[in-house]
C-alpha atoms as a PDB file:
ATOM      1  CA  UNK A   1     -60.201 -23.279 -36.551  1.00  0.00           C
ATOM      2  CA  UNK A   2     -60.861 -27.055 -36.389  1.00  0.00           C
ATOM      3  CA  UNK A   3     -60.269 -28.814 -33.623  1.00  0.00           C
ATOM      4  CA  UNK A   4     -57.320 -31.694 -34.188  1.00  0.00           C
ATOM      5  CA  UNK A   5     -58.750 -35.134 -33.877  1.00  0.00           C
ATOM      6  CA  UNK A   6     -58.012 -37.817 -31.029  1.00  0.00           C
ATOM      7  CA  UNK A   7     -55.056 -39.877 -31.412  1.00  0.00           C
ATOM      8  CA  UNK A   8     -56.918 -43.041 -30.462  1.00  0.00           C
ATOM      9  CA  UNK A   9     -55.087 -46.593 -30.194  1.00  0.00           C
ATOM     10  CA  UNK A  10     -57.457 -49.322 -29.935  1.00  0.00           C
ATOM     11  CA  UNK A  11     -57.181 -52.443 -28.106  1.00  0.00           C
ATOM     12  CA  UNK A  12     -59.392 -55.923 -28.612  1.00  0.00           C
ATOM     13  CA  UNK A  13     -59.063 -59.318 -29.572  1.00  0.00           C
ATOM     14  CA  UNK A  14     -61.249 -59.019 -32.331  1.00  0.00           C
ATOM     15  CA  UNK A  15     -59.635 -58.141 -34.984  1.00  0.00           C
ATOM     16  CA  UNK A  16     -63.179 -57.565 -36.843  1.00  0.00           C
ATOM     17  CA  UNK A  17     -64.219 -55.438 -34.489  1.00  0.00           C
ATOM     18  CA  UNK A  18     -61.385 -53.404 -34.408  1.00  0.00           C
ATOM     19  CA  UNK A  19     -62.062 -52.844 -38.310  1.00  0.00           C
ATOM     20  CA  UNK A  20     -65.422 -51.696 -38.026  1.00  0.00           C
ATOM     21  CA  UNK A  21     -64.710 -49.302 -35.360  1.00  0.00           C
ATOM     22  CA  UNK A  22     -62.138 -48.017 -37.405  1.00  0.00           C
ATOM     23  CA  UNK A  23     -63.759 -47.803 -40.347  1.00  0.00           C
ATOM     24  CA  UNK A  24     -66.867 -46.482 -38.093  1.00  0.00           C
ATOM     25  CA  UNK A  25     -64.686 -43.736 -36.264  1.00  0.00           C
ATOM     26  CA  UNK A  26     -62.482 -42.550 -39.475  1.00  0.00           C
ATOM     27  CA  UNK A  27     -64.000 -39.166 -39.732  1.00  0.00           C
ATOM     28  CA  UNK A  28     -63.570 -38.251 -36.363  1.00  0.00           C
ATOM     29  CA  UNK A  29     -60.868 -39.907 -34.624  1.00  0.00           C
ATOM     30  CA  UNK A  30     -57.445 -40.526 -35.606  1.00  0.00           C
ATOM     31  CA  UNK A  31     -56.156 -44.357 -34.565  1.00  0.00           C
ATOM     32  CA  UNK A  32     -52.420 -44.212 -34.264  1.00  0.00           C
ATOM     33  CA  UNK A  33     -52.485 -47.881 -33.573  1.00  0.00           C
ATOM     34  CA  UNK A  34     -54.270 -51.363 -32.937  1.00  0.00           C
ATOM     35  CA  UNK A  35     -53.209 -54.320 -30.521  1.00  0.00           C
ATOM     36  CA  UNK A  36     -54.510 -57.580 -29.408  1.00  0.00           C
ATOM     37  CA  UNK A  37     -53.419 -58.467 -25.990  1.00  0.00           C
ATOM     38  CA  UNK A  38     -51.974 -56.793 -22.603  1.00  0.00           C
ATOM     39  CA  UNK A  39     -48.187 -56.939 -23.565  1.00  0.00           C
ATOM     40  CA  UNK A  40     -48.534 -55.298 -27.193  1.00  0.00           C
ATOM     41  CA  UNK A  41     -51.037 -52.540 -25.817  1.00  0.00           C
ATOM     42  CA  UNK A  42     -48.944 -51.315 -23.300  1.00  0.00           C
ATOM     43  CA  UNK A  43     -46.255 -51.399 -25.996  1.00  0.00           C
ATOM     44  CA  UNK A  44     -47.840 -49.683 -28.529  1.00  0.00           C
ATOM     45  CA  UNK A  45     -49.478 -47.340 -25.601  1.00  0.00           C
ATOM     46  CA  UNK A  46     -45.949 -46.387 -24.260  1.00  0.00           C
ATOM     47  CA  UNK A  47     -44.551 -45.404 -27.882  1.00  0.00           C
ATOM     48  CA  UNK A  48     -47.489 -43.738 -29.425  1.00  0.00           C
ATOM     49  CA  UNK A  49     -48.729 -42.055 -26.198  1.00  0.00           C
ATOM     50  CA  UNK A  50     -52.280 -41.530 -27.627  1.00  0.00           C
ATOM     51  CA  UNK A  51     -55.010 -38.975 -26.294  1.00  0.00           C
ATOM     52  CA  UNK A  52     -57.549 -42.206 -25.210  1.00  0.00           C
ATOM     53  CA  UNK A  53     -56.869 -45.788 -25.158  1.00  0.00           C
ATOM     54  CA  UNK A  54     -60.301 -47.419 -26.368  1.00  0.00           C
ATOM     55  CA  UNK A  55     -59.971 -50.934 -24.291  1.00  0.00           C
ATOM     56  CA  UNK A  56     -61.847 -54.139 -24.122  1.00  0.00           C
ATOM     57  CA  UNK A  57     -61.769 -55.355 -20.521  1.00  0.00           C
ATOM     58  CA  UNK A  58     -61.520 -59.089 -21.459  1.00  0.00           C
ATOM     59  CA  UNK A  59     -58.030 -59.581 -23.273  1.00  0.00           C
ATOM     60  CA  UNK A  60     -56.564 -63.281 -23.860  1.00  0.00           C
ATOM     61  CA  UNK A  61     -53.939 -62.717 -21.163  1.00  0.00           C
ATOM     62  CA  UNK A  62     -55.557 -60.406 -18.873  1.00  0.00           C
ATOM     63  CA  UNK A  63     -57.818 -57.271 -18.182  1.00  0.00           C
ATOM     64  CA  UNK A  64     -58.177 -53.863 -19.269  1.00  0.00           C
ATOM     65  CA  UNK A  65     -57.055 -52.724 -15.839  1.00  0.00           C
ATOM     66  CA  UNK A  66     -53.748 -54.777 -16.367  1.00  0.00           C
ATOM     67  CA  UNK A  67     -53.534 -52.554 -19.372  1.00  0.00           C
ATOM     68  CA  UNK A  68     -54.071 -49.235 -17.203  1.00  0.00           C
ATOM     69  CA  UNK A  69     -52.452 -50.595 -14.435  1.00  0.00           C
ATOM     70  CA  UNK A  70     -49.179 -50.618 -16.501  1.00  0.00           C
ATOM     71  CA  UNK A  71     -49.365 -47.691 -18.561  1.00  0.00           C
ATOM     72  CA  UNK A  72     -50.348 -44.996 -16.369  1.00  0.00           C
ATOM     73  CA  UNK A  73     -47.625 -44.326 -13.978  1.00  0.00           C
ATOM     74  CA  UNK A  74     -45.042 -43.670 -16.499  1.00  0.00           C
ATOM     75  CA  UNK A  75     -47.863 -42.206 -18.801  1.00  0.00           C
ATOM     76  CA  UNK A  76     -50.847 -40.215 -16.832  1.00  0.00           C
ATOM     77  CA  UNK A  77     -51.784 -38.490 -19.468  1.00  0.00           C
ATOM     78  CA  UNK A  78     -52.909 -41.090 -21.794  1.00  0.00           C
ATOM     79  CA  UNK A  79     -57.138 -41.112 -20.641  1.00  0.00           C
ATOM     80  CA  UNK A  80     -59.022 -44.682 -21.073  1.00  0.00           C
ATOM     81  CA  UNK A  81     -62.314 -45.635 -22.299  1.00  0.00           C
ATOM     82  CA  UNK A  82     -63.351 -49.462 -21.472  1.00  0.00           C
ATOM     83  CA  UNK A  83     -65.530 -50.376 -24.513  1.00  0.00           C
ATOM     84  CA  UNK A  84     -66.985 -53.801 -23.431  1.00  0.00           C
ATOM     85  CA  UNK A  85     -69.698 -56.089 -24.526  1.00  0.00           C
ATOM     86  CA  UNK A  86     -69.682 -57.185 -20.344  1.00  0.00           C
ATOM     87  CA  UNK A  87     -71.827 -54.588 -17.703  1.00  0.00           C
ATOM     88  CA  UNK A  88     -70.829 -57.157 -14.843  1.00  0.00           C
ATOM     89  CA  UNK A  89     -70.324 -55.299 -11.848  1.00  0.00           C
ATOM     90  CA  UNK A  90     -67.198 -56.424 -11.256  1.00  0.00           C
ATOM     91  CA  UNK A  91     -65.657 -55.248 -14.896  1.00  0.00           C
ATOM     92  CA  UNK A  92     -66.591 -52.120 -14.425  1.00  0.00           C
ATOM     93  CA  UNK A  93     -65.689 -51.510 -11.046  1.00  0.00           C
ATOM     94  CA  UNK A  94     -61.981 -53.111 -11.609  1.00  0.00           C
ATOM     95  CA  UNK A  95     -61.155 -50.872 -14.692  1.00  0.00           C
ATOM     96  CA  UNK A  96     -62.717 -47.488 -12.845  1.00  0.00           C
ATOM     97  CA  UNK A  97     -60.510 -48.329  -9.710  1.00  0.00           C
ATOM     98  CA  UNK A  98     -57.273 -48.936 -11.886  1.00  0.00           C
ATOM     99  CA  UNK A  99     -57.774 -45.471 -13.532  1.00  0.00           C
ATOM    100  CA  UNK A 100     -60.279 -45.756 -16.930  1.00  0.00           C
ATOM    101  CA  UNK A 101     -62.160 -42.527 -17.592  1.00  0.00           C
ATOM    102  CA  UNK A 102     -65.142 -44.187 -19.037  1.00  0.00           C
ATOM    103  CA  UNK A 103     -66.868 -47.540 -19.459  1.00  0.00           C
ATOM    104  CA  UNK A 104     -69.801 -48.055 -22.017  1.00  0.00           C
ATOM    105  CA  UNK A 105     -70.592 -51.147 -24.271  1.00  0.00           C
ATOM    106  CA  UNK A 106     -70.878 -51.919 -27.271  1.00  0.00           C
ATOM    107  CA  UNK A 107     -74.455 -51.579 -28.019  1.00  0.00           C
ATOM    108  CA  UNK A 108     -73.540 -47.801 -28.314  1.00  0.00           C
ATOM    109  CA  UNK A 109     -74.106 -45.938 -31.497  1.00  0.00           C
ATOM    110  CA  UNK A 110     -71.140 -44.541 -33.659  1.00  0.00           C
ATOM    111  CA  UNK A 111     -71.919 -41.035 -33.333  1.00  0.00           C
ATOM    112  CA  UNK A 112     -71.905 -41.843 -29.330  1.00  0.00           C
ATOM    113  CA  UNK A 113     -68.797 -43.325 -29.565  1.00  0.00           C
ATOM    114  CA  UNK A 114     -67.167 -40.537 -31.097  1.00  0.00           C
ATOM    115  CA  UNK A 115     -68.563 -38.325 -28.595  1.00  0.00           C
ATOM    116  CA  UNK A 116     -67.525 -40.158 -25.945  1.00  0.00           C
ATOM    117  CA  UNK A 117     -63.807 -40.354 -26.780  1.00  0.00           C
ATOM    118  CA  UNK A 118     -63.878 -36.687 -27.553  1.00  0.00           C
ATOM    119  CA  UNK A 119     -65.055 -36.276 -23.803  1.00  0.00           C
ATOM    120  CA  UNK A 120     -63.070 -38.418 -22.707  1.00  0.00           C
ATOM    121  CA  UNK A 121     -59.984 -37.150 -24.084  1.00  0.00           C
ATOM    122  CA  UNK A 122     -60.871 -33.475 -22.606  1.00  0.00           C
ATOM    123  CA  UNK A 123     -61.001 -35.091 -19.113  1.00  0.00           C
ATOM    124  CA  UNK A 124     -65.019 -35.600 -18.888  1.00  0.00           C
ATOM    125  CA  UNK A 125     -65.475 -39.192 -17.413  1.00  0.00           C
ATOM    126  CA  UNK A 126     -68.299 -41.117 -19.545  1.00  0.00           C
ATOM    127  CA  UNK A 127     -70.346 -43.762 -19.033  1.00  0.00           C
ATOM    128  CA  UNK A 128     -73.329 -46.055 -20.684  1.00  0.00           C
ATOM    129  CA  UNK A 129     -76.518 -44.460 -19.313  1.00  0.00           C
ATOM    130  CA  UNK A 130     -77.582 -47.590 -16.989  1.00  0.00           C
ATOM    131  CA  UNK A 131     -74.047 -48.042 -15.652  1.00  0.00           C
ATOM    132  CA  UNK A 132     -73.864 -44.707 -14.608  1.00  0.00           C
ATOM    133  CA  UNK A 133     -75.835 -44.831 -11.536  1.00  0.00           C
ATOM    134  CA  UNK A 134     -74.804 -48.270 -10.641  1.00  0.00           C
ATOM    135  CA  UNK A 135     -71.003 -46.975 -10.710  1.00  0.00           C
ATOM    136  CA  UNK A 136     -71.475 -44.191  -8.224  1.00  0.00           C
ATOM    137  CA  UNK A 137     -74.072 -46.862  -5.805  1.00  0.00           C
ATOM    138  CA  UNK A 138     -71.285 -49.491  -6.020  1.00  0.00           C
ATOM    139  CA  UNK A 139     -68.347 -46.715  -5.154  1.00  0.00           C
ATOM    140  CA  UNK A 140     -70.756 -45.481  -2.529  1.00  0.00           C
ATOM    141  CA  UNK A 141     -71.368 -48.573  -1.019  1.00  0.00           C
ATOM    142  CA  UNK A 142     -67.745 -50.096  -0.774  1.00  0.00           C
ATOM    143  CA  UNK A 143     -66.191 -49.763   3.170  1.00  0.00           C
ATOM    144  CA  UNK A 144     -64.012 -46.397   3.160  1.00  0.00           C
ATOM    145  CA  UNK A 145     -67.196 -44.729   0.735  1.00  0.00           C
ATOM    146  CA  UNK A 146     -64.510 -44.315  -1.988  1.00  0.00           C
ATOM    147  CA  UNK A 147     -63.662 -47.222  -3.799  1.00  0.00           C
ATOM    148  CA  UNK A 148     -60.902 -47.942  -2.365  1.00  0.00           C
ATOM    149  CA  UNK A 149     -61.773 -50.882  -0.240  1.00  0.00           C
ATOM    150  CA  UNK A 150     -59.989 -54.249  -0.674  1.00  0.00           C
ATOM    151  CA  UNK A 151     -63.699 -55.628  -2.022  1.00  0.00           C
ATOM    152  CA  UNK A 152     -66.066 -55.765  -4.724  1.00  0.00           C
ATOM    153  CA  UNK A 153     -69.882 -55.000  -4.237  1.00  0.00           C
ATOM    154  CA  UNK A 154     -71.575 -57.977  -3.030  1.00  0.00           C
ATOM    155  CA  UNK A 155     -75.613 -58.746  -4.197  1.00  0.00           C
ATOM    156  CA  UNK A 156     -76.340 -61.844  -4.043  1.00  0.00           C
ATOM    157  CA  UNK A 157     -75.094 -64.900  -3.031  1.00  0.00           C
ATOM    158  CA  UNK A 158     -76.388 -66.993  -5.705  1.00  0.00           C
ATOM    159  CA  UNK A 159     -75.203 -64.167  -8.636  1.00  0.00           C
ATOM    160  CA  UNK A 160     -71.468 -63.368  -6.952  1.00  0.00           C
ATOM    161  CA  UNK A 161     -70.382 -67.270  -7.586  1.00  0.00           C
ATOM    162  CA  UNK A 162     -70.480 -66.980 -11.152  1.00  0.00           C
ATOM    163  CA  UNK A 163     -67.920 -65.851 -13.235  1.00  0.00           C
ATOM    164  CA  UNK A 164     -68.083 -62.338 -15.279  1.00  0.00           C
ATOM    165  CA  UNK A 165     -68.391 -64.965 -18.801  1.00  0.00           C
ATOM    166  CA  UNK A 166     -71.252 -66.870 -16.802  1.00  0.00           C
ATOM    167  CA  UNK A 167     -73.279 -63.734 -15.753  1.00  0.00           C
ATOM    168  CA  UNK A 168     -73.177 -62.474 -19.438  1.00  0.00           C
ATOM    169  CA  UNK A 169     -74.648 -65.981 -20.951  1.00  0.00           C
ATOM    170  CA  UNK A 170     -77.187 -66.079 -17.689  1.00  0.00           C
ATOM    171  CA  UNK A 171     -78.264 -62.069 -18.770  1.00  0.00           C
ATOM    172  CA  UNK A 172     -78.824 -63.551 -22.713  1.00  0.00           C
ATOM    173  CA  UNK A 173     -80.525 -66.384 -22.000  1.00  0.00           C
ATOM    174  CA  UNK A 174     -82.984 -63.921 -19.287  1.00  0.00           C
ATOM    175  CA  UNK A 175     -83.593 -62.078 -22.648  1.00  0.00           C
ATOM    176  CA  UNK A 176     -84.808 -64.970 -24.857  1.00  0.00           C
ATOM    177  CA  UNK A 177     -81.535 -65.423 -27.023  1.00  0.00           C
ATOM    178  CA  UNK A 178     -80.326 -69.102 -28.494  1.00  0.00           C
ATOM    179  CA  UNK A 179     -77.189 -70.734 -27.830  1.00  0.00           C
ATOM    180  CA  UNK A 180     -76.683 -69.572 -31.506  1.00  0.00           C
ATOM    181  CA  UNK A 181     -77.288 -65.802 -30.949  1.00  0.00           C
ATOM    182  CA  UNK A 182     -75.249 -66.028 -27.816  1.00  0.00           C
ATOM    183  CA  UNK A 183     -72.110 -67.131 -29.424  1.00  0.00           C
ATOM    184  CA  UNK A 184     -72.573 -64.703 -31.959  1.00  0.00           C
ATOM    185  CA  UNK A 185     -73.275 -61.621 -29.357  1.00  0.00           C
ATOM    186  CA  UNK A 186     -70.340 -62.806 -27.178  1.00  0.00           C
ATOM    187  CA  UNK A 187     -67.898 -63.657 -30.114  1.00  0.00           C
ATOM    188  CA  UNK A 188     -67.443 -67.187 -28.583  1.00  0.00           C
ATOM    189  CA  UNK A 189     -68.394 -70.693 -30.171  1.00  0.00           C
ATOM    190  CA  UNK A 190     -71.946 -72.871 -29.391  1.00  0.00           C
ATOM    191  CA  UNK A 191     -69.913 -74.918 -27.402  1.00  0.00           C
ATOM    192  CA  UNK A 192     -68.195 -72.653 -25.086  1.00  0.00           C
ATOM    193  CA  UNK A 193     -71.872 -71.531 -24.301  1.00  0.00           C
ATOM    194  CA  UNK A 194     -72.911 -74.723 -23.897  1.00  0.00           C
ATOM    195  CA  UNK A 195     -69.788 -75.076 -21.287  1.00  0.00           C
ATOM    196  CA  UNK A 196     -71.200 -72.068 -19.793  1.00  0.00           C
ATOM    197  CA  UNK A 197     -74.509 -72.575 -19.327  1.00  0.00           C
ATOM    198  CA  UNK A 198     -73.864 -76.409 -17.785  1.00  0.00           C
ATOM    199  CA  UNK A 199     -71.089 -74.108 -15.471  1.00  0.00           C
ATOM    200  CA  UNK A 200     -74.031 -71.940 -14.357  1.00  0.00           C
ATOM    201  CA  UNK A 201     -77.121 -74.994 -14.278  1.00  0.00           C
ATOM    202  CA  UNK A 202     -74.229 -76.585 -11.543  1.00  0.00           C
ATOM    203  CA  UNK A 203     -73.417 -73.803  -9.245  1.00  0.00           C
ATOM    204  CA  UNK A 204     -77.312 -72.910  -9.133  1.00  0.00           C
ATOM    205  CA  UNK A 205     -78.449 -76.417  -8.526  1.00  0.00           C
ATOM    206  CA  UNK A 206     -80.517 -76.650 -11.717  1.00  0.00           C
ATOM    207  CA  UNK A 207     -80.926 -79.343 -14.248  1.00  0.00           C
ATOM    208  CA  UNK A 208     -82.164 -77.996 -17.365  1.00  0.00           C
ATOM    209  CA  UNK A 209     -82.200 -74.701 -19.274  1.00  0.00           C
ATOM    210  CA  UNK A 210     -85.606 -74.788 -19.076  1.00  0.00           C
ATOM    211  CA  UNK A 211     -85.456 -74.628 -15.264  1.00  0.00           C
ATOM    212  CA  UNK A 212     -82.578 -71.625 -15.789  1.00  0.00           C
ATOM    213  CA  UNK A 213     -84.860 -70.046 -17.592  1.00  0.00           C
ATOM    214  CA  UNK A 214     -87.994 -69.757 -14.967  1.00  0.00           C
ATOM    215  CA  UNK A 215     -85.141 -69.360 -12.455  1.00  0.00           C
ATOM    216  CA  UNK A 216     -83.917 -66.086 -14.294  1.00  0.00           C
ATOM    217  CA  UNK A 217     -87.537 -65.305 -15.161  1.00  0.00           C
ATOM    218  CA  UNK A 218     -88.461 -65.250 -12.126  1.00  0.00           C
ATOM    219  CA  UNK A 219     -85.728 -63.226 -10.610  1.00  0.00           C
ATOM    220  CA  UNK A 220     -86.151 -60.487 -13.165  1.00  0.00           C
ATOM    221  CA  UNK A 221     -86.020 -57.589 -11.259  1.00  0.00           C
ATOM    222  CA  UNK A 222     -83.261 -58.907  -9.364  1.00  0.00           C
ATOM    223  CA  UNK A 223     -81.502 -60.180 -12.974  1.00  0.00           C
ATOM    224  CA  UNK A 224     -81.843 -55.998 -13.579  1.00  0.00           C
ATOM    225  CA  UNK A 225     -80.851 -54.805 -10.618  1.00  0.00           C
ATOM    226  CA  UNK A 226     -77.312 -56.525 -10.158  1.00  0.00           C
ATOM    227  CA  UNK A 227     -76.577 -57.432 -13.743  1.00  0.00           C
ATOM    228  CA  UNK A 228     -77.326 -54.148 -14.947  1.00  0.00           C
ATOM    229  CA  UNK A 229     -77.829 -51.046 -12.727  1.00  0.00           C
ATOM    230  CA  UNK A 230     -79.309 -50.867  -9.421  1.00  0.00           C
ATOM    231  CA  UNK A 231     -80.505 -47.337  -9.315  1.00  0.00           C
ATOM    232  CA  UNK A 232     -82.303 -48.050 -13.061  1.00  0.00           C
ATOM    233  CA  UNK A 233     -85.833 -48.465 -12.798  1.00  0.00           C
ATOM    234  CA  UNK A 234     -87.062 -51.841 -12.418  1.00  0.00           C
ATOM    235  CA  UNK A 235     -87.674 -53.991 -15.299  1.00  0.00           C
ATOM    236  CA  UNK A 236     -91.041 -54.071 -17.214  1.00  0.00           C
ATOM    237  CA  UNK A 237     -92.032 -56.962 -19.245  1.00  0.00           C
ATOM    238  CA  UNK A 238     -90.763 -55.065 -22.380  1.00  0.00           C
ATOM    239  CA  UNK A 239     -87.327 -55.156 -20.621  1.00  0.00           C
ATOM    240  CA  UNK A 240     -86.563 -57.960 -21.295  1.00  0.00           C
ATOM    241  CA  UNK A 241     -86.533 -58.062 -25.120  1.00  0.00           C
ATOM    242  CA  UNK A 242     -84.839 -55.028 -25.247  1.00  0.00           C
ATOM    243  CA  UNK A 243     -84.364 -52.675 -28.471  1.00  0.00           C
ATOM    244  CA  UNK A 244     -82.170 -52.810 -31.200  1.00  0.00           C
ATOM    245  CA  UNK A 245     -79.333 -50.586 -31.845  1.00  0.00           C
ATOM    246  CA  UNK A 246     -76.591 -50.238 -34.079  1.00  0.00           C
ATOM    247  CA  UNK A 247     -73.357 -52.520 -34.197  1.00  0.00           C
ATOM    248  CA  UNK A 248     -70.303 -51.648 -34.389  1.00  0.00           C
ATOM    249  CA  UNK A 249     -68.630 -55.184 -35.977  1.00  0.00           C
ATOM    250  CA  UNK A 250     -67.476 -54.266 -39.230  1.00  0.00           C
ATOM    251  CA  UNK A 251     -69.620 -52.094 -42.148  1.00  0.00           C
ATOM    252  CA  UNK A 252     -70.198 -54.761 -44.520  1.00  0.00           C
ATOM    253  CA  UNK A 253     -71.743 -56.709 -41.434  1.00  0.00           C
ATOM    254  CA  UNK A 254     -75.517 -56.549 -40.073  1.00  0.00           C
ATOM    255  CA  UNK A 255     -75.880 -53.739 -38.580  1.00  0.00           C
ATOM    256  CA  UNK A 256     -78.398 -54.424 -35.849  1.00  0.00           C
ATOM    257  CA  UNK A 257     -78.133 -56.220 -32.564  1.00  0.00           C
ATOM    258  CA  UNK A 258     -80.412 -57.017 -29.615  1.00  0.00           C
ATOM    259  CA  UNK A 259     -79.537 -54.191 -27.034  1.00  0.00           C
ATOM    260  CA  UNK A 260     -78.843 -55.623 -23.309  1.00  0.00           C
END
């Protein structure tokens, strides 16, 4: 007998990407429902009670973890899975502590995807294979050794003053990409990584991308360590490019992206 499909409701701003991981996931999942922001997800959440939320954790008036935050004392049965294009420390750390089941991003492959929501919604927890390690260090290292300390990880001085936005444009530009590719990775415009990267060249005392550039260069295996995973090995000089992987954005749309 086959087994019946998730009930998945899926929540991002994008509403391209939400298409493509629908159209991606129609064979094996079965999406009961789509929202946009915190308020309508925890709507649509409380009146479709779905076997796993799939959740951005950037939303226009919050986080994920407002999302879970919300939702799971009246519903504890509903599981999440934080699907992010972010592997900031601090993301996945806040939507773990507010009760997500699984974070990985959105470099992963379709048939991945589907196999981690079908985990997910038997009660396996899931994550991206470089997060993995750095969620149990991070947990590990927080004061009470549970997570449940009033703090986040700290790594570096210079690394915790930028925002979760910031680190993400600071990682690209590490790997070689254009303002350009940037926008297009992050789903933001030119000018908001301009905004960024002028945010980041001030708080690190820099003047030019150029010098941002040697800066993060430099720093590489520090860049990998605390903007990626700690326990992962450290980077090699083909780390930095990366590989390229499928994306899930819509099928009509290239289907290849530079992989973090």
């Amino acid at each position: 007998m086959t087994a019946p499909k998730p009930r998945v409701v899926l929540v991002d701003d994008h509403g391209l990407f939400r298409s493509g991981v629908r159209a991606e996931l129609g064979q094996r999942v079965q999406v009961v429902g789509e929202a946009d922001d915190v308020r309508p997800a925890i709507e649509l959440i409380g009146r479709t009670e779905p076997d796993v939320v799939l959740l951005d954790v950037h939303l226009p008036s919050g986080g994920g973890q407002d999302v879970i935050a919300a939702v799971k004392p009246a519903h504890p049965g509903v599981r999440f899975l934080a699907l992010s294009a972010s592997d900031a420390p601090e993301d996945v750390i806040a939507v773990i502590r507010a009760g997500a089941r699984g974070y990985v991003t959105k470099t992963i492959s379709t048939g991945e995807l589907a196999d981690a929501i079908d985990r997910v919604a038997s009660g396996d927890a899931v994550f991206s294979h470089r997060l993995a390690g750095f969620v149990l260090d991070a947990f590990a290292a927080m004061p009470d050794g549970s997570g449940g300390g009033p703090g986040k990880p700290s790594f570096d001085p210079e690394l915790d003053q930028l925002t979760t936005r910031e680190r993400e444009v600071l990682r690209l530009i590490a790997q070689g990409y254009t303002y350009k590719e940037i926008a297009k990775e992050l789903y933001i415009s030119v000018k908001t990584v301009e905004t960024h990267v002028s945010s980041v060249l001030r708080k690190l005392q820099l003047s030019t991308r150029h010098q941002l550039t040697r800066w993060a260069a430099e720093r590489r295996l520090t860049l990998c360590a605390q903007l990626y995973a700690p326990s992962a090995a450290p980077c090699s000089s083909g780390a930095v490019t990366g590989s390229r992987t499928r994306n899930l954005v819509s099928p009509g749309a290239d289907s290849t992206v530079r992989s973090p």
